[in-house]
PDB file of N, CA and C in Angstrom:
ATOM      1  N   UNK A   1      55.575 342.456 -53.143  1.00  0.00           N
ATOM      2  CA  UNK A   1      56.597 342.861 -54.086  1.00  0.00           C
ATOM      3  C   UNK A   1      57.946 342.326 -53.630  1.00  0.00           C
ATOM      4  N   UNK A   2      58.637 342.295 -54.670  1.00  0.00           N
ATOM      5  CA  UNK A   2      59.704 341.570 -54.365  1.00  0.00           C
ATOM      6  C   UNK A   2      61.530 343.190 -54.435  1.00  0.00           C
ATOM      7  N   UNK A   3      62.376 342.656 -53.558  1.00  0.00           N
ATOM      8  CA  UNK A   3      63.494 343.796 -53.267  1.00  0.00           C
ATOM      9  C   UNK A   3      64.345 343.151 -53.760  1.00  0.00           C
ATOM     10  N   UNK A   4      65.071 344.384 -54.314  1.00  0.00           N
ATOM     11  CA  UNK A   4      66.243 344.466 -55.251  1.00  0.00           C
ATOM     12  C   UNK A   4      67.654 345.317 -54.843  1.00  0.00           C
ATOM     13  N   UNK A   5      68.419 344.937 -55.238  1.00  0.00           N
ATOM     14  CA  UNK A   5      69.382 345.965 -54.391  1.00  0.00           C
ATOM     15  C   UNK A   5      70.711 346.086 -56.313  1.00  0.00           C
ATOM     16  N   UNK A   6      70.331 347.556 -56.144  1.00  0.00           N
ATOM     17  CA  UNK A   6      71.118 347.472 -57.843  1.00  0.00           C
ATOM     18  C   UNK A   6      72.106 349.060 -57.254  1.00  0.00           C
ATOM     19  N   UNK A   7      73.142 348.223 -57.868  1.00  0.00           N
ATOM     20  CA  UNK A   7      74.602 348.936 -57.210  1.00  0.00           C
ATOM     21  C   UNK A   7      74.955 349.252 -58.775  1.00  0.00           C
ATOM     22  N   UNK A   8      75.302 350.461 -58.965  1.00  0.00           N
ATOM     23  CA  UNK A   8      75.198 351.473 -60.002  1.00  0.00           C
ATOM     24  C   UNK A   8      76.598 352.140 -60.203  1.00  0.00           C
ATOM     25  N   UNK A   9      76.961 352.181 -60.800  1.00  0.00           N
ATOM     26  CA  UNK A   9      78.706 352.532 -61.323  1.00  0.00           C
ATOM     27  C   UNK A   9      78.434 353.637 -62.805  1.00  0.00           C
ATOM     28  N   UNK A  10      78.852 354.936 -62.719  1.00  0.00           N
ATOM     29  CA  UNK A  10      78.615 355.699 -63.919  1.00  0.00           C
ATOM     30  C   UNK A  10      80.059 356.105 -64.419  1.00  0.00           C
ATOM     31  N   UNK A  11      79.685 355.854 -65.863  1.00  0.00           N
ATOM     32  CA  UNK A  11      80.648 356.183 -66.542  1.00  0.00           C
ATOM     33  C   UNK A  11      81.435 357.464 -66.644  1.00  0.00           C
ATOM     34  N   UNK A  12      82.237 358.109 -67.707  1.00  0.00           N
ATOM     35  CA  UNK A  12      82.285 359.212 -67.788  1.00  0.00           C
ATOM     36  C   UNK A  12      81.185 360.297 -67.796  1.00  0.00           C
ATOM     37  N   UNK A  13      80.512 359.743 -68.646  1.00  0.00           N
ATOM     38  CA  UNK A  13      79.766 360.656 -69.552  1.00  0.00           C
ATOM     39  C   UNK A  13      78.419 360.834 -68.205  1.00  0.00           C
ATOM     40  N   UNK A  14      77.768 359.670 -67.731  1.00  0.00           N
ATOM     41  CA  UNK A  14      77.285 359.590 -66.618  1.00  0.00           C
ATOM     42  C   UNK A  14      77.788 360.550 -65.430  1.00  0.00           C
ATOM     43  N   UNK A  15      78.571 360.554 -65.181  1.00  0.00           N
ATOM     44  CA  UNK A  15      79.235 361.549 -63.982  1.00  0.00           C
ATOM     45  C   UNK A  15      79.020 362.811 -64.434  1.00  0.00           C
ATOM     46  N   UNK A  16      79.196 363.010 -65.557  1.00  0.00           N
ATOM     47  CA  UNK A  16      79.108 364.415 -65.905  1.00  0.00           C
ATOM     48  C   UNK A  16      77.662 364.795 -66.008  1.00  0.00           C
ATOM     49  N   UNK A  17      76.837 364.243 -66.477  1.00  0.00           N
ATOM     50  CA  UNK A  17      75.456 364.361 -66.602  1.00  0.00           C
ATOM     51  C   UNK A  17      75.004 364.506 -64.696  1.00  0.00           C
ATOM     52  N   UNK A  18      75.359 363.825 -63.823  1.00  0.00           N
ATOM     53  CA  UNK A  18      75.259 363.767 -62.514  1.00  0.00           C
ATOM     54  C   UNK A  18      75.824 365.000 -62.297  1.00  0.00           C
ATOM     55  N   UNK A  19      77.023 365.443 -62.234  1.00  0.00           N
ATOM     56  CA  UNK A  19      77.527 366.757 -61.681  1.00  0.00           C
ATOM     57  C   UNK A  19      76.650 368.248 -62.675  1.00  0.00           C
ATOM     58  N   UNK A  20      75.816 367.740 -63.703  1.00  0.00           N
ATOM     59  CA  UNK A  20      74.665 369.096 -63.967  1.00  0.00           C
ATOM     60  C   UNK A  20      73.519 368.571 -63.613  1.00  0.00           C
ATOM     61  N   UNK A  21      73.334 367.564 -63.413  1.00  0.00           N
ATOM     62  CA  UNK A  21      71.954 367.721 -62.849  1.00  0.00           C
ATOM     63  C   UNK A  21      71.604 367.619 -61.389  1.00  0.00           C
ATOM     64  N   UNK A  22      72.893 366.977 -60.243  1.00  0.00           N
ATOM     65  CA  UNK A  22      72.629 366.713 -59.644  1.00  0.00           C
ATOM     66  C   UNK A  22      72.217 365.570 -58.688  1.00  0.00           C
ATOM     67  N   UNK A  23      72.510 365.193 -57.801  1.00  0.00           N
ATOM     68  CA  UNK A  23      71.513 363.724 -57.016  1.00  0.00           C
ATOM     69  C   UNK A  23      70.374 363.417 -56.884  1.00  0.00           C
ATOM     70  N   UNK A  24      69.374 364.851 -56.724  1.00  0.00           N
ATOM     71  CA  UNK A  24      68.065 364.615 -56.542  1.00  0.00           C
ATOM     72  C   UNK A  24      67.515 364.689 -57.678  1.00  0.00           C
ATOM     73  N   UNK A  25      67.870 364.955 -58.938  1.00  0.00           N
ATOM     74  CA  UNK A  25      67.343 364.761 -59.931  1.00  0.00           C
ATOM     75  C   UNK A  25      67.310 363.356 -60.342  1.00  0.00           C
ATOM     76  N   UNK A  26      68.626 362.687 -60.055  1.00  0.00           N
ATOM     77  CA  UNK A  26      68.991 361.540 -60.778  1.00  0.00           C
ATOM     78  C   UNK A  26      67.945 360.729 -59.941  1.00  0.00           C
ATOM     79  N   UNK A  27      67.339 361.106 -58.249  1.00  0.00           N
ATOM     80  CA  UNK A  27      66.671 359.989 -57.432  1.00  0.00           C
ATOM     81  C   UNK A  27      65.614 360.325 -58.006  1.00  0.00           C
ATOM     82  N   UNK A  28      65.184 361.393 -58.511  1.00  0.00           N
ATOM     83  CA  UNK A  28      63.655 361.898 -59.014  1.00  0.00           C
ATOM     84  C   UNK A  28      63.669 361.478 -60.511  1.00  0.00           C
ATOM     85  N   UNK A  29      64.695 361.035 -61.095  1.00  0.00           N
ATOM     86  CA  UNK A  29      64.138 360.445 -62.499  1.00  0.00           C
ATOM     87  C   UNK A  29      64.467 358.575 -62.567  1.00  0.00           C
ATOM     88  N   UNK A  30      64.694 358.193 -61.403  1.00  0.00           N
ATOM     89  CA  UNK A  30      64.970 356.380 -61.288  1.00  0.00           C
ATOM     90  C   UNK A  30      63.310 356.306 -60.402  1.00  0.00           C
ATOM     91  N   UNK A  31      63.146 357.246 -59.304  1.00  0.00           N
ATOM     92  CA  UNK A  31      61.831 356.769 -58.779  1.00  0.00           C
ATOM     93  C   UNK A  31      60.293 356.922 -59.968  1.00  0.00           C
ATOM     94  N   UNK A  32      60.616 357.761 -60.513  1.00  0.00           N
ATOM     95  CA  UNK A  32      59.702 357.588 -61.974  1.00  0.00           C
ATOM     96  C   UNK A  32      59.789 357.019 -62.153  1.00  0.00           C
ATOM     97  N   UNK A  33      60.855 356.837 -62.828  1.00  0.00           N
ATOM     98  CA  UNK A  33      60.828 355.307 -64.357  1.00  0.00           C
ATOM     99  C   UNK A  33      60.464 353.972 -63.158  1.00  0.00           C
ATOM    100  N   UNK A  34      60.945 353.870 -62.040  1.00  0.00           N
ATOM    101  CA  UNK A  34      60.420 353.025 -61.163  1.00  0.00           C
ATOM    102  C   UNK A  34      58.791 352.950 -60.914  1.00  0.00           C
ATOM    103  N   UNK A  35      58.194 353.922 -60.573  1.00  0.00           N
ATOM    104  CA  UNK A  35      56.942 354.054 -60.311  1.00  0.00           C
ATOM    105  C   UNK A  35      56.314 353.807 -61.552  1.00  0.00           C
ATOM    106  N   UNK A  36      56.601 354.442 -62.859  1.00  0.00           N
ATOM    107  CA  UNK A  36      55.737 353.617 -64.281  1.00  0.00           C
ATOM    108  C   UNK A  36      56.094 352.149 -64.007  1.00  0.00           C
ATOM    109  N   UNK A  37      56.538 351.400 -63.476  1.00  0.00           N
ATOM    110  CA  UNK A  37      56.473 349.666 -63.731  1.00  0.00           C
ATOM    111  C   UNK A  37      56.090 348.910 -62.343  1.00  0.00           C
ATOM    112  N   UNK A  38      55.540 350.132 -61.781  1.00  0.00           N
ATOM    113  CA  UNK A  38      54.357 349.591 -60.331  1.00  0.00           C
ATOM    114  C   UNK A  38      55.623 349.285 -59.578  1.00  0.00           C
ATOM    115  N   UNK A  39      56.474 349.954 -59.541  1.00  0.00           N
ATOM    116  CA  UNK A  39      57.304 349.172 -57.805  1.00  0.00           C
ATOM    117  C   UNK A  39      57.474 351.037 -57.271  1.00  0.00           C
ATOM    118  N   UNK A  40      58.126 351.114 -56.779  1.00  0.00           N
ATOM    119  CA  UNK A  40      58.706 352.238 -56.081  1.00  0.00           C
ATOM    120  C   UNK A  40      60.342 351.995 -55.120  1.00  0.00           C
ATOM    121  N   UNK A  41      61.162 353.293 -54.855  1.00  0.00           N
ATOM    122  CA  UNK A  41      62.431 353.292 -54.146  1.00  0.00           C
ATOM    123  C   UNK A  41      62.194 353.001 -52.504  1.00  0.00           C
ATOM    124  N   UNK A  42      63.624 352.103 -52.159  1.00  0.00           N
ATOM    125  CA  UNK A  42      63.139 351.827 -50.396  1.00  0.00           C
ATOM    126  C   UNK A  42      64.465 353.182 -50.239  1.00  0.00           C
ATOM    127  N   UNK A  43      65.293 352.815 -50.835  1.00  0.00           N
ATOM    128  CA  UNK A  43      66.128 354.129 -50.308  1.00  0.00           C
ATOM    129  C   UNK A  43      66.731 354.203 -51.602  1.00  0.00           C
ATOM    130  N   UNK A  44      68.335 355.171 -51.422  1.00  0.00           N
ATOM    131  CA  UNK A  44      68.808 355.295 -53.016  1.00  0.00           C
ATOM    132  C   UNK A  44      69.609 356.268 -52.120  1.00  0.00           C
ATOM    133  N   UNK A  45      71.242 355.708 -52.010  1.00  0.00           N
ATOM    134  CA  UNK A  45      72.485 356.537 -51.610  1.00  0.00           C
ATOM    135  C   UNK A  45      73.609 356.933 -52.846  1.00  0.00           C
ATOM    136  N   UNK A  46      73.881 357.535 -52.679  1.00  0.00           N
ATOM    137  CA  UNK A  46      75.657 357.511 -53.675  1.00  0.00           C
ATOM    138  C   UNK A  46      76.918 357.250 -52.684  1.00  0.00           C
ATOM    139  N   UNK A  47      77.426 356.685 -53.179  1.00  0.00           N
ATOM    140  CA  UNK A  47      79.023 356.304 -52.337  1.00  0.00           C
ATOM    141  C   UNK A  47      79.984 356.558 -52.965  1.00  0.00           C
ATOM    142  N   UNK A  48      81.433 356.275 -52.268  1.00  0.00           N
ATOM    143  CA  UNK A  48      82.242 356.634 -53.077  1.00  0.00           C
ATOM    144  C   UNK A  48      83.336 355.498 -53.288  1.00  0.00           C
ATOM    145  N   UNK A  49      84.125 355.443 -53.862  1.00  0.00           N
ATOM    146  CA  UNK A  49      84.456 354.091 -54.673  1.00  0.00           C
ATOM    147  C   UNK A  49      84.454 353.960 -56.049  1.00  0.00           C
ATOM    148  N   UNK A  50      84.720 352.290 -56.560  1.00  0.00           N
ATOM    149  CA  UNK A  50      84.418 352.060 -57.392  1.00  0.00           C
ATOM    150  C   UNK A  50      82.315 352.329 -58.049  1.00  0.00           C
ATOM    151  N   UNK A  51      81.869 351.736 -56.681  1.00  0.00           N
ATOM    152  CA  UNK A  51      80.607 351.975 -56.932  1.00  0.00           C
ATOM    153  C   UNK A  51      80.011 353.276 -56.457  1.00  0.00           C
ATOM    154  N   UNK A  52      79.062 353.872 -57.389  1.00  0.00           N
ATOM    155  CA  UNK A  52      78.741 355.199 -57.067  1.00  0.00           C
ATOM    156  C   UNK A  52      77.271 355.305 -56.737  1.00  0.00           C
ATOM    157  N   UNK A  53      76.423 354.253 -56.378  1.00  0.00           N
ATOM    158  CA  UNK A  53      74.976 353.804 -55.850  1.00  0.00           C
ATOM    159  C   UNK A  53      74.348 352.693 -55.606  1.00  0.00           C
ATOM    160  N   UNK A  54      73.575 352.945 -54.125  1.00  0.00           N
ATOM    161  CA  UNK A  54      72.782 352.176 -54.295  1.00  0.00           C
ATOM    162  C   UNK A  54      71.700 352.293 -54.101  1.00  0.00           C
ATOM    163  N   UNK A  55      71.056 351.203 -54.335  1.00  0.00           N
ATOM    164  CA  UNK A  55      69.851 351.528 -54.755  1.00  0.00           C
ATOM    165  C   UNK A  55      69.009 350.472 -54.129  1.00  0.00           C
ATOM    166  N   UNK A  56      67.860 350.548 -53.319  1.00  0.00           N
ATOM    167  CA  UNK A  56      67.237 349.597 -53.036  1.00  0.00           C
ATOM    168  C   UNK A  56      65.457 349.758 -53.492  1.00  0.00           C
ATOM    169  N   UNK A  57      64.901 348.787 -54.006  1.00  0.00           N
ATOM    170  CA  UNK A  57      63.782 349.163 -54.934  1.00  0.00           C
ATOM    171  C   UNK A  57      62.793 347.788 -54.597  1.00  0.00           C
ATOM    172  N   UNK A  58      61.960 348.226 -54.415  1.00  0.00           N
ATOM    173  CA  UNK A  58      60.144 347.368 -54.198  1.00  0.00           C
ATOM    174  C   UNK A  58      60.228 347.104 -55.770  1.00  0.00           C
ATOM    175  N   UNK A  59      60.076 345.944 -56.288  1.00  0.00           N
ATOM    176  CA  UNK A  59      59.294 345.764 -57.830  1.00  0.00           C
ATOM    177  C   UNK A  59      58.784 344.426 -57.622  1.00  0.00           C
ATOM    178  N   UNK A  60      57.960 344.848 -59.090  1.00  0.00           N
ATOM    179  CA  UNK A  60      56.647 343.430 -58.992  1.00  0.00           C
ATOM    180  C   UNK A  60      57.532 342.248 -58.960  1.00  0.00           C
ATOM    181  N   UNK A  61      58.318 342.023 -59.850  1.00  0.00           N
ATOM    182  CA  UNK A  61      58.989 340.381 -60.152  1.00  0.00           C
ATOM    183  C   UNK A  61      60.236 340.946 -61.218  1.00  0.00           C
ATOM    184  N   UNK A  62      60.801 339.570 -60.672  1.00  0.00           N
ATOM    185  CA  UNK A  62      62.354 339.782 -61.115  1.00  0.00           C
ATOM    186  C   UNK A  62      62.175 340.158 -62.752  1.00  0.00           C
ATOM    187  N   UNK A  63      61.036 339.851 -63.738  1.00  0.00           N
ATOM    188  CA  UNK A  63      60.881 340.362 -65.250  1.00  0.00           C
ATOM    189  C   UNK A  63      61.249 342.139 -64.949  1.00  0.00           C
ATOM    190  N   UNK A  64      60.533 342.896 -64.266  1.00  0.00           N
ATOM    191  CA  UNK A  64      60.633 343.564 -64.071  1.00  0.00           C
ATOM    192  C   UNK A  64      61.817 344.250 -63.584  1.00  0.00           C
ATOM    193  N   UNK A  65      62.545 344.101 -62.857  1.00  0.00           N
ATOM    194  CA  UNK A  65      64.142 344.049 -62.607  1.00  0.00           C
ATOM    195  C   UNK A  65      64.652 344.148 -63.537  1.00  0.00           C
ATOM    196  N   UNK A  66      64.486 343.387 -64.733  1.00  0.00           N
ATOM    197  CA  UNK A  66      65.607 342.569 -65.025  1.00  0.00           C
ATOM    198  C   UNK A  66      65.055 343.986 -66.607  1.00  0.00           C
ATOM    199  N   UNK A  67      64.249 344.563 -67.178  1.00  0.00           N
ATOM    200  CA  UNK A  67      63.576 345.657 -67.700  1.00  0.00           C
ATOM    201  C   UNK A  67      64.629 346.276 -67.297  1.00  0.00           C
ATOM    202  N   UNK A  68      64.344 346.685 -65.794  1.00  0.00           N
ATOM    203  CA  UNK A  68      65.154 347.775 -65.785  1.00  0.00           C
ATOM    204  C   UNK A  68      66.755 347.911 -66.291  1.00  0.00           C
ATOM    205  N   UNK A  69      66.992 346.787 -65.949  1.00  0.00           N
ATOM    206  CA  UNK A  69      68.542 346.834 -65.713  1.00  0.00           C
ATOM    207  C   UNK A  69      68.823 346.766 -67.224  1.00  0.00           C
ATOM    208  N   UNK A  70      68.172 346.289 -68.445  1.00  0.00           N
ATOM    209  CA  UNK A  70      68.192 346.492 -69.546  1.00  0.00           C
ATOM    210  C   UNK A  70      68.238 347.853 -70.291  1.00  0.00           C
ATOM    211  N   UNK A  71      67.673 348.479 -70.104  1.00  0.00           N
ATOM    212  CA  UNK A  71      67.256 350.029 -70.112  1.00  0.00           C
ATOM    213  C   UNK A  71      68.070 351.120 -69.553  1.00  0.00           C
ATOM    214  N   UNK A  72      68.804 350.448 -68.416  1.00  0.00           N
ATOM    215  CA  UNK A  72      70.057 351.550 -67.309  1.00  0.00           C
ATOM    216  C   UNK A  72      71.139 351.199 -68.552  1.00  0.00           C
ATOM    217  N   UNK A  73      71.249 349.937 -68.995  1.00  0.00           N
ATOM    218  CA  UNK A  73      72.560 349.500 -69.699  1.00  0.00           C
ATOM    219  C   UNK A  73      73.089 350.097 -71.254  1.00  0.00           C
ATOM    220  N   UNK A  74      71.673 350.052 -71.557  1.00  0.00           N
ATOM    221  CA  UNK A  74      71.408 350.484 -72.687  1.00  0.00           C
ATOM    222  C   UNK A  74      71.565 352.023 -73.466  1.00  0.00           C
ATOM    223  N   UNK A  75      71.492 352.784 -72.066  1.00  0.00           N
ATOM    224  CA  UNK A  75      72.059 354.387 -72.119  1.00  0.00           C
ATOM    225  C   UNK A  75      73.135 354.403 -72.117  1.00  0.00           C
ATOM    226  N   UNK A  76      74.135 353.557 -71.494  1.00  0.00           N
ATOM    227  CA  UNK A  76      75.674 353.873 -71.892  1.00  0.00           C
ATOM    228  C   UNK A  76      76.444 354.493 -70.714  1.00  0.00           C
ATOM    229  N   UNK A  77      75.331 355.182 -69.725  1.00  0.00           N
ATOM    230  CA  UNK A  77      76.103 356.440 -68.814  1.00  0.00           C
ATOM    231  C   UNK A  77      76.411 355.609 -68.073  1.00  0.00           C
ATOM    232  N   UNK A  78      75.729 353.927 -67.659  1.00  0.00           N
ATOM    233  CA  UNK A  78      75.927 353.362 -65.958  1.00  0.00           C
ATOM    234  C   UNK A  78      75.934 352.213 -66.034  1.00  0.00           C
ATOM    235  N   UNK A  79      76.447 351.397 -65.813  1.00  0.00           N
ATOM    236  CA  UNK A  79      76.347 349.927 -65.335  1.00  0.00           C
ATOM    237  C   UNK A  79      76.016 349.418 -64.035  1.00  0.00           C
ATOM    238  N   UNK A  80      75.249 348.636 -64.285  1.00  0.00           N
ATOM    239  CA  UNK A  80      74.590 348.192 -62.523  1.00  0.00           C
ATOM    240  C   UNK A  80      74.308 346.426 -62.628  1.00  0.00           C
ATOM    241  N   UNK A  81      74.301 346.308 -61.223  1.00  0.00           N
ATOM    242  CA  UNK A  81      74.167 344.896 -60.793  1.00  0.00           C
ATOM    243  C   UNK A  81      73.188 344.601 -59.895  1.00  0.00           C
ATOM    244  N   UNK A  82      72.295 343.878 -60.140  1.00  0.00           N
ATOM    245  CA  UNK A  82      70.997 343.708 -59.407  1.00  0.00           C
ATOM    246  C   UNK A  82      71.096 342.379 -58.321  1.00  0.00           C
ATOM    247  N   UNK A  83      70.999 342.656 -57.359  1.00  0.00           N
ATOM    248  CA  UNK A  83      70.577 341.787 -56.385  1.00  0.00           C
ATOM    249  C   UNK A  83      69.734 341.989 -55.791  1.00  0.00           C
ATOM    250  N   UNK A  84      68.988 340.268 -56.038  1.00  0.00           N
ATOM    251  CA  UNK A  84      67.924 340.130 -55.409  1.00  0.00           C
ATOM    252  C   UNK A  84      67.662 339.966 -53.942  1.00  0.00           C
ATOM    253  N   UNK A  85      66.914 340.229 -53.278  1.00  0.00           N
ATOM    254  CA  UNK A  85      67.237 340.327 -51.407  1.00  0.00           C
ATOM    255  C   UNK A  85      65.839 339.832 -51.097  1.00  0.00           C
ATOM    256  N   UNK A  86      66.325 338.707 -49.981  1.00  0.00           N
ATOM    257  CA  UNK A  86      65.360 338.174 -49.318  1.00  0.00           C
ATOM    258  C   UNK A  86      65.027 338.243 -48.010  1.00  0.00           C
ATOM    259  N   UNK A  87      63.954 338.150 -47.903  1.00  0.00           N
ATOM    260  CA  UNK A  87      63.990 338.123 -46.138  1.00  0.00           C
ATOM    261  C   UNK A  87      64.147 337.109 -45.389  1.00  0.00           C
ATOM    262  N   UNK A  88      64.516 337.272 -43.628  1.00  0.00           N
ATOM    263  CA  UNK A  88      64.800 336.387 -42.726  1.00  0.00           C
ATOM    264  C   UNK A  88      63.543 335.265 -43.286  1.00  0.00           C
ATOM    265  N   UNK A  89      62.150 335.626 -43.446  1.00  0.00           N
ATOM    266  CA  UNK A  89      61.567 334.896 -43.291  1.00  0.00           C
ATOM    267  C   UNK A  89      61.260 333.534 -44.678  1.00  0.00           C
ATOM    268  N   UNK A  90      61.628 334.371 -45.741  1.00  0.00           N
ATOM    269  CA  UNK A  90      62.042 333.839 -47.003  1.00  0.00           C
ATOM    270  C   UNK A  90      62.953 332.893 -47.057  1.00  0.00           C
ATOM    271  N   UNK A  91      63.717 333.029 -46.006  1.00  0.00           N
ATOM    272  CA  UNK A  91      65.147 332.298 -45.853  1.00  0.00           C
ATOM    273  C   UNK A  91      65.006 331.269 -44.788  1.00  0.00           C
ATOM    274  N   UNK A  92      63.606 331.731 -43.557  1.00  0.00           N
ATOM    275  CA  UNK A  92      63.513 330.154 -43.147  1.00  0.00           C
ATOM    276  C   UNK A  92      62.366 329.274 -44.181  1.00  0.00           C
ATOM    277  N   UNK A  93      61.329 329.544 -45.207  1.00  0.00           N
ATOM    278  CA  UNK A  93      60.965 328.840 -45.517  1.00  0.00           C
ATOM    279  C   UNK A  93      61.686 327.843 -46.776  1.00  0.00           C
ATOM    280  N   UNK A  94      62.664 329.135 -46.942  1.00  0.00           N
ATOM    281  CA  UNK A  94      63.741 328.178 -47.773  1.00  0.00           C
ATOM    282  C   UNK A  94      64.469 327.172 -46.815  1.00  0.00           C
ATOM    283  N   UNK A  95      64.495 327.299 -45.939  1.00  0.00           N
ATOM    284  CA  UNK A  95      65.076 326.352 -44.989  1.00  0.00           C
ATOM    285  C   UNK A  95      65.002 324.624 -44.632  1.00  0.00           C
ATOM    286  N   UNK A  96      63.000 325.346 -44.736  1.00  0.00           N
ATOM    287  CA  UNK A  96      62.402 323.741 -44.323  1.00  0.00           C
ATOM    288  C   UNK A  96      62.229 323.580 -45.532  1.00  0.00           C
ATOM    289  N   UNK A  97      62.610 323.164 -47.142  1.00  0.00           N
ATOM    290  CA  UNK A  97      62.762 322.708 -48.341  1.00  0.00           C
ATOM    291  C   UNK A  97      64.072 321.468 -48.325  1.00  0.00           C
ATOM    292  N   UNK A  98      62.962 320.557 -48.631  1.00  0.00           N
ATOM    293  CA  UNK A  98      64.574 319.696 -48.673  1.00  0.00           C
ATOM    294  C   UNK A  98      64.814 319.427 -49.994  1.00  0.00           C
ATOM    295  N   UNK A  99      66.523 319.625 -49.933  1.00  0.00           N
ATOM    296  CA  UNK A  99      66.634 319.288 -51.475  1.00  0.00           C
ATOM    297  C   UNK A  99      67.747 318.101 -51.737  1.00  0.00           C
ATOM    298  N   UNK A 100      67.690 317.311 -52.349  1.00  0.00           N
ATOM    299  CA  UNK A 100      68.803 316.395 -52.807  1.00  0.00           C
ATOM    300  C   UNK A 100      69.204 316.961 -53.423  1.00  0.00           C
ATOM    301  N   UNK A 101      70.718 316.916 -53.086  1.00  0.00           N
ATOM    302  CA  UNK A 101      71.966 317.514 -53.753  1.00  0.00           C
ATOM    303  C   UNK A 101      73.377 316.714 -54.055  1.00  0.00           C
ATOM    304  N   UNK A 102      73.856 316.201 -54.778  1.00  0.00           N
ATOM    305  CA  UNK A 102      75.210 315.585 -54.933  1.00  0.00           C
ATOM    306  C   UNK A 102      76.140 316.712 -55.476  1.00  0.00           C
ATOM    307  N   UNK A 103      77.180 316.687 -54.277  1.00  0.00           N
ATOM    308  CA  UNK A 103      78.469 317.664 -54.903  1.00  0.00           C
ATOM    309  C   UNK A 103      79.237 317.129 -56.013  1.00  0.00           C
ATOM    310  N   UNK A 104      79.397 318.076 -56.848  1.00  0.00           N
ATOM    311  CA  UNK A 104      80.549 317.334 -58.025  1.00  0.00           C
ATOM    312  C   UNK A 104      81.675 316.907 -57.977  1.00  0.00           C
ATOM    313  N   UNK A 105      82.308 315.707 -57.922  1.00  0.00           N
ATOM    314  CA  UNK A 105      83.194 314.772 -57.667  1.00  0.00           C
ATOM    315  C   UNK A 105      82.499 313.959 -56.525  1.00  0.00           C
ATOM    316  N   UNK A 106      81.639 313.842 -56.338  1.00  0.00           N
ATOM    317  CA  UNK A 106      81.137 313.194 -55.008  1.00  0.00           C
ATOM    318  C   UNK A 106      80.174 311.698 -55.570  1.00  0.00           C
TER     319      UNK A 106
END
């Protein structure tokens, strides 16, 4: 499975829905809707800031991600940004890939 890291910002109306229901509700109704599309949560904090979560999540493939983040947007309460996260080891086999590249103006 592939990791995601989706940083979550709630609106008004969102915050308020959060301050009656709570944090563990809100982690107990994202690890659902997560678990119906076969991935599951690696963790899931709130911060404080502009951004008010994050979120780190196991899912099958970026289609799937990309579902979700359709569906968070679509309620109105939250806006989020998905990044995709790779591993050390992802990152050396991206390594030994050679690619021709010309910079622009070059």
């Amino acid at each position: 499975m592939a990791k995601y890291l989706v940083i979550a910002s709630y609106t008004a109306e969102g915050a308020r829905g959060l301050l009656s229901d709570g944090g563990t509700a809100r982690r107990d109704a994202v690890a659902k809707t997560v678990a119906g599309l076969g991935g599951q949560i690696e963790s899931f904090y709130f911060s404080f800031g502009s951004d008010d979560a994050f979120v780190v999540l196991d899912l099958p493939d970026n289609v799937t991600a990309a579902a979700i983040g359709l569906a968070v947007s679509a309620s109105g309460t939250v806006s989020t940004r998905t990044v995709v996260l790779l591993t050390p080891e992802e990152i050396d086999r991206a390594a030994r890939i050679t690619v021709e590249y010309t910079a622009p103006g070059t």
